[in-house]
C-alpha atoms as a PDB file:
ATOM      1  CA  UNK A   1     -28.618 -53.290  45.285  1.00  0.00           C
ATOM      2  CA  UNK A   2     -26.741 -50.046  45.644  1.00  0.00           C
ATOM      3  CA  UNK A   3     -25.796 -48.631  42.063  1.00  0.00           C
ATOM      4  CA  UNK A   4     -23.793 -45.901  40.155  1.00  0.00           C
ATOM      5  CA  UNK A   5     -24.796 -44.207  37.151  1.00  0.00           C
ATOM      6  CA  UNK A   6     -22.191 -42.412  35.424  1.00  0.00           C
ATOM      7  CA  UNK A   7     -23.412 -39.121  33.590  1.00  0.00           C
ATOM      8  CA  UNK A   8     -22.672 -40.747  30.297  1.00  0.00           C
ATOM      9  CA  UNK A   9     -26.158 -42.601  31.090  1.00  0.00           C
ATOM     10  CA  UNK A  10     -28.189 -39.317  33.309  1.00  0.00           C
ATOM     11  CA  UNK A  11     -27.474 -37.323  29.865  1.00  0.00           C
ATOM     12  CA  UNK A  12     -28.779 -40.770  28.032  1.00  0.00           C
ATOM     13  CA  UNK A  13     -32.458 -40.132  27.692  1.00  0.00           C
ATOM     14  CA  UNK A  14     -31.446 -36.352  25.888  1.00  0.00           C
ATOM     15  CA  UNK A  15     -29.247 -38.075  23.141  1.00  0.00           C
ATOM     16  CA  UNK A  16     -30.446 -38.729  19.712  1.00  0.00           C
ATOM     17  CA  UNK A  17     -33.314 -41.537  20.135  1.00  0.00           C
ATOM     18  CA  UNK A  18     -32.803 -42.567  16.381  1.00  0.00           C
ATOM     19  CA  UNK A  19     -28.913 -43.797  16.487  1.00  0.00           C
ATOM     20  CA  UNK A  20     -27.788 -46.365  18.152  1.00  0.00           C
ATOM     21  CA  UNK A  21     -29.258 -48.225  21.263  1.00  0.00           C
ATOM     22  CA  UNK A  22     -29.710 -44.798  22.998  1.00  0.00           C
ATOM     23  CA  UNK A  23     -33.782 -44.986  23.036  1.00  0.00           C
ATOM     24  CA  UNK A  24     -33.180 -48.644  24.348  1.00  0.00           C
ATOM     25  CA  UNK A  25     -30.627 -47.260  27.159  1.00  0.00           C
ATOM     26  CA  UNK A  26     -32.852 -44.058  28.093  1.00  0.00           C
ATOM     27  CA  UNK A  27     -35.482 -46.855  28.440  1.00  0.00           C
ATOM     28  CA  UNK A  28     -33.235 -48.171  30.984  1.00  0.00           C
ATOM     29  CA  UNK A  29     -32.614 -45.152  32.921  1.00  0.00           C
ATOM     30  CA  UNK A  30     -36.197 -45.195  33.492  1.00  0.00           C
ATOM     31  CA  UNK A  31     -36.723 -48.600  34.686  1.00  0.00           C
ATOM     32  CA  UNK A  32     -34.302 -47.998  37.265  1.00  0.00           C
ATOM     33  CA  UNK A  33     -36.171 -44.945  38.272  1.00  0.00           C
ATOM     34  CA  UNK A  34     -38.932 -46.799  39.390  1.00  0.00           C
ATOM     35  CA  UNK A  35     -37.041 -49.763  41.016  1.00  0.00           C
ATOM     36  CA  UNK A  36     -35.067 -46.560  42.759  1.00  0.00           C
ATOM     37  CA  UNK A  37     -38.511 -45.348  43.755  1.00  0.00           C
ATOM     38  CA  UNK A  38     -39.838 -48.778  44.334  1.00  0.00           C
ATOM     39  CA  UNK A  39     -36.738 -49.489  46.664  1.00  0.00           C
ATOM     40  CA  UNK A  40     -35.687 -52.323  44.930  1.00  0.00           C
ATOM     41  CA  UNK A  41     -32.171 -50.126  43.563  1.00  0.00           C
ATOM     42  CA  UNK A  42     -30.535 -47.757  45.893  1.00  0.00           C
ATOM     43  CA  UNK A  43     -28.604 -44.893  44.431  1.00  0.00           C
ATOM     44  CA  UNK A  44     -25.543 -43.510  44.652  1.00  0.00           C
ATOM     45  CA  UNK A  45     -24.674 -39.985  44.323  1.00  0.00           C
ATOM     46  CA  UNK A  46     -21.115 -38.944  44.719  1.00  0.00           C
ATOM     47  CA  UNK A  47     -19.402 -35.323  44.337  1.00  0.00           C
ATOM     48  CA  UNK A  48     -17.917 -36.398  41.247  1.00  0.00           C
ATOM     49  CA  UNK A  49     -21.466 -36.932  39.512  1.00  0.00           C
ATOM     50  CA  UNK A  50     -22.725 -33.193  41.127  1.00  0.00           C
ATOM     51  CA  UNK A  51     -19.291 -31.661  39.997  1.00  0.00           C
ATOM     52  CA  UNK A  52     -20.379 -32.894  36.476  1.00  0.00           C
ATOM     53  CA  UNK A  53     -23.897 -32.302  36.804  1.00  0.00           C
ATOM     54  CA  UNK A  54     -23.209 -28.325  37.656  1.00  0.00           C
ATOM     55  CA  UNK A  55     -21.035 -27.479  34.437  1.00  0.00           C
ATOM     56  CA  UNK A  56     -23.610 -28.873  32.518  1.00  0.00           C
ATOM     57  CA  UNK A  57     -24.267 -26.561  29.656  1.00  0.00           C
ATOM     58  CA  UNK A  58     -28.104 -27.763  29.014  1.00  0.00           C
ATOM     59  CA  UNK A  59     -30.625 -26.545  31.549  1.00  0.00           C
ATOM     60  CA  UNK A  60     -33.198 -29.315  30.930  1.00  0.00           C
ATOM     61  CA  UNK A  61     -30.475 -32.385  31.522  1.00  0.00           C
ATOM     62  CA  UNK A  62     -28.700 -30.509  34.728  1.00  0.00           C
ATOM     63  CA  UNK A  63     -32.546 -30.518  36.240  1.00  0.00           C
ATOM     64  CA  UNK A  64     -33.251 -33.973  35.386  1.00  0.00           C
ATOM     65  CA  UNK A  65     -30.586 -35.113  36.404  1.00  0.00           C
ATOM     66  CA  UNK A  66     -30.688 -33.013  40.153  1.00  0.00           C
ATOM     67  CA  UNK A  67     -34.684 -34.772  40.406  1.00  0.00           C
ATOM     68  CA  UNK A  68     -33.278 -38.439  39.644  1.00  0.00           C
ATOM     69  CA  UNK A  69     -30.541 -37.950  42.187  1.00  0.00           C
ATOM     70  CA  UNK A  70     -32.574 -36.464  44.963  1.00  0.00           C
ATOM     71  CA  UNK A  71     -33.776 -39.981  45.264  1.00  0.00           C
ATOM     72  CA  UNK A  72     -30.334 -41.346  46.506  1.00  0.00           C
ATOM     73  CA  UNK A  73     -29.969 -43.143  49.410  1.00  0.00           C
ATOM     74  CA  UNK A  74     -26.011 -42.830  49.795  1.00  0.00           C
ATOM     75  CA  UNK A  75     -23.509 -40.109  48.886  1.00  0.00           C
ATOM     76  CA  UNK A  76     -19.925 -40.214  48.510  1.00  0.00           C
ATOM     77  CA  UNK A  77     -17.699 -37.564  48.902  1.00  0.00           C
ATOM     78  CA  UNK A  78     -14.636 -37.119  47.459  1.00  0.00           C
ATOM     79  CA  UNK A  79     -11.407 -37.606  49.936  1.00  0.00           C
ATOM     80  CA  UNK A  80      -7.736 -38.300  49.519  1.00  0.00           C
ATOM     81  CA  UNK A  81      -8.417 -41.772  49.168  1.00  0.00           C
ATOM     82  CA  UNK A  82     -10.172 -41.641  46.429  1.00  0.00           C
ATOM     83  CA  UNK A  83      -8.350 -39.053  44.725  1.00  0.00           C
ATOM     84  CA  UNK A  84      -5.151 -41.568  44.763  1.00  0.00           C
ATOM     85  CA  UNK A  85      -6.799 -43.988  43.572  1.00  0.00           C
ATOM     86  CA  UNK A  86      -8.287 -42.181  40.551  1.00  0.00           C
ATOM     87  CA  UNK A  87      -4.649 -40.576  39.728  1.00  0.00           C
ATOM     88  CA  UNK A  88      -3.424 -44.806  39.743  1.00  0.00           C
ATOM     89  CA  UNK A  89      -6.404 -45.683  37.514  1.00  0.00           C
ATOM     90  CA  UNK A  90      -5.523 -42.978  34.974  1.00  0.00           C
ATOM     91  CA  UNK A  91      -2.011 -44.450  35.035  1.00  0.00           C
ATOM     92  CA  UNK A  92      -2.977 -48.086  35.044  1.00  0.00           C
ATOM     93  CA  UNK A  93      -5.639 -47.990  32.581  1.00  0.00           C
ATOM     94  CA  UNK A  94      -5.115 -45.453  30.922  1.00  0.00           C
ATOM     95  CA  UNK A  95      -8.687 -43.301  31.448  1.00  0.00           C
ATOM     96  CA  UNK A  96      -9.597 -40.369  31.588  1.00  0.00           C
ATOM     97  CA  UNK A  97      -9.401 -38.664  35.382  1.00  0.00           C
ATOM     98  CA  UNK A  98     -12.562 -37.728  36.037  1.00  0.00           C
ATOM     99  CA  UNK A  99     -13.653 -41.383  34.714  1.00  0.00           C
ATOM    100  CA  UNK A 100     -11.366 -42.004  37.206  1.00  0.00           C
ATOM    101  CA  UNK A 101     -13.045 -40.092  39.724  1.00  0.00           C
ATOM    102  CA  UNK A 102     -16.106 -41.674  39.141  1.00  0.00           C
ATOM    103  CA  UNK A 103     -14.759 -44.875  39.152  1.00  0.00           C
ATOM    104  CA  UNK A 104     -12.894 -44.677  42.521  1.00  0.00           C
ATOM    105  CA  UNK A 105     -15.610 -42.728  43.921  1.00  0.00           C
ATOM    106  CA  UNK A 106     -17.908 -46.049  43.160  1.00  0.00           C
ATOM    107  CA  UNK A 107     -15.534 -48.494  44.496  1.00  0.00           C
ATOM    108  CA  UNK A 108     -15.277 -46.096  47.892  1.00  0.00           C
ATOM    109  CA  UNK A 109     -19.086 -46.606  48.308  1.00  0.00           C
ATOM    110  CA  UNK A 110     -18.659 -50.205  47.609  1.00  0.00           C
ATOM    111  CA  UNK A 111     -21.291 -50.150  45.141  1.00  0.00           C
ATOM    112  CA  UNK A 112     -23.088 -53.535  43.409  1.00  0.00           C
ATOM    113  CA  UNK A 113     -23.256 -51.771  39.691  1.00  0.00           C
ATOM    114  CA  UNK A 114     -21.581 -49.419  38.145  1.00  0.00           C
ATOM    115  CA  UNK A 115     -23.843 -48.585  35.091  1.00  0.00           C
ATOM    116  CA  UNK A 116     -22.362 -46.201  32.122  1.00  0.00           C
ATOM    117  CA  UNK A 117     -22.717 -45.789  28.340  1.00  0.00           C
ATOM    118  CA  UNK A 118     -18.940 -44.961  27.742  1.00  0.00           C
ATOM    119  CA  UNK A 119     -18.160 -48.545  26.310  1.00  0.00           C
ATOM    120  CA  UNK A 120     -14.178 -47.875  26.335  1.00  0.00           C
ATOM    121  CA  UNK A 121     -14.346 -47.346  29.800  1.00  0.00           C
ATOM    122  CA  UNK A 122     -15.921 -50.884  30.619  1.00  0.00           C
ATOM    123  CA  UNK A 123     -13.139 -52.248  28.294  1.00  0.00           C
ATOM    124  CA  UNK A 124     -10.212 -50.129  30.232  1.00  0.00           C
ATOM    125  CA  UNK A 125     -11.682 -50.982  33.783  1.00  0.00           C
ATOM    126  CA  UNK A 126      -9.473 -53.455  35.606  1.00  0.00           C
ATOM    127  CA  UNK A 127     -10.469 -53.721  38.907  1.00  0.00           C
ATOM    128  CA  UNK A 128     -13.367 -55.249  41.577  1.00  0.00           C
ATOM    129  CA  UNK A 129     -16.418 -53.617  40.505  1.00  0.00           C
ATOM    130  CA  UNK A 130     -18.871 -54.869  38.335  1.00  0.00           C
ATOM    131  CA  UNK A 131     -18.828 -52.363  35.534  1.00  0.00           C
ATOM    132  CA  UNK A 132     -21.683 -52.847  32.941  1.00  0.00           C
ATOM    133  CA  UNK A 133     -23.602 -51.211  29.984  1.00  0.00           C
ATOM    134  CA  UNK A 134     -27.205 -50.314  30.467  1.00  0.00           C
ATOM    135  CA  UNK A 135     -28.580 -53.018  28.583  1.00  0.00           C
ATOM    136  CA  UNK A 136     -26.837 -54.973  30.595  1.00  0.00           C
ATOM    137  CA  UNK A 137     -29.045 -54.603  33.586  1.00  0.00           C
ATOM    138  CA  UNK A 138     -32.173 -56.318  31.943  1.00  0.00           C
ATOM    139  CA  UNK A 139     -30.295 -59.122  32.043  1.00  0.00           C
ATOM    140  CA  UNK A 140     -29.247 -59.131  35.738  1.00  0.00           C
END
């Protein structure tokens, strides 16, 4: 199963474990660390993620999140292609372009999951990937 996490979920386990369902979600994040580890999950990196990752303002969450996607088996680059197809999503659905970015960047690498925390987007999404929350997963 070849899956993308959006940084909205590799920032996950340093949000506030008290509110919400983030302690839940971070708990997540490291399940699929071990099926990534186990083999079971293959992971997708993509330039879009790394962009994000390296204007990160918090030292501790840029290296965590570097470790977890040394383990990826696949990496997409960013090309025209993907680019134009971004630029229609932000038109189309009205998100935000680097959501975009991410987004296209996922369908590119013609992934299985896309796996965020940014519950707006996986309301706005209208197109052929499976787009889910992270407590989603446990029930897949």
């Amino acid at each position: 199963m070849k899956v993308y996490l959006d940084n909205s979920f590799l920032n996950r386990p340093f949000d506030n474990p008290e509110a919400g369902v983030n302690k839940l979600e971070s708990e997540v994040l490291i399940l699929i660390n071990k099926l990534v580890k186990n083999g079971k999950v293959n992971l997708v990196n993509s330039s879009i993620i790394e962009y994000e990752n390296s204007v990160n303002p918090f030292p501790d969450r840029k290296l965590f999140i570097s470790e977890l996607l040394k383990q990826s088996t696949t990496h997409q680059n960013l090309n025209q292609r993907i680019k134009q197809r971004a630029e229609s999503m932000v038109v189309e659905m009205h998100i935000g372009p680097i959501d975009g970015l991410h987004l296209a960047s996922a369908e590119e690498a013609k992934v299985d999951l896309f796996i965020t925390c940014d519950y707006n987007l996986i309301k706005k999404y209208k197109g052929d990937l499976k787009i889910i929350a992270p407590l989603q997963f446990l029930k897949l």
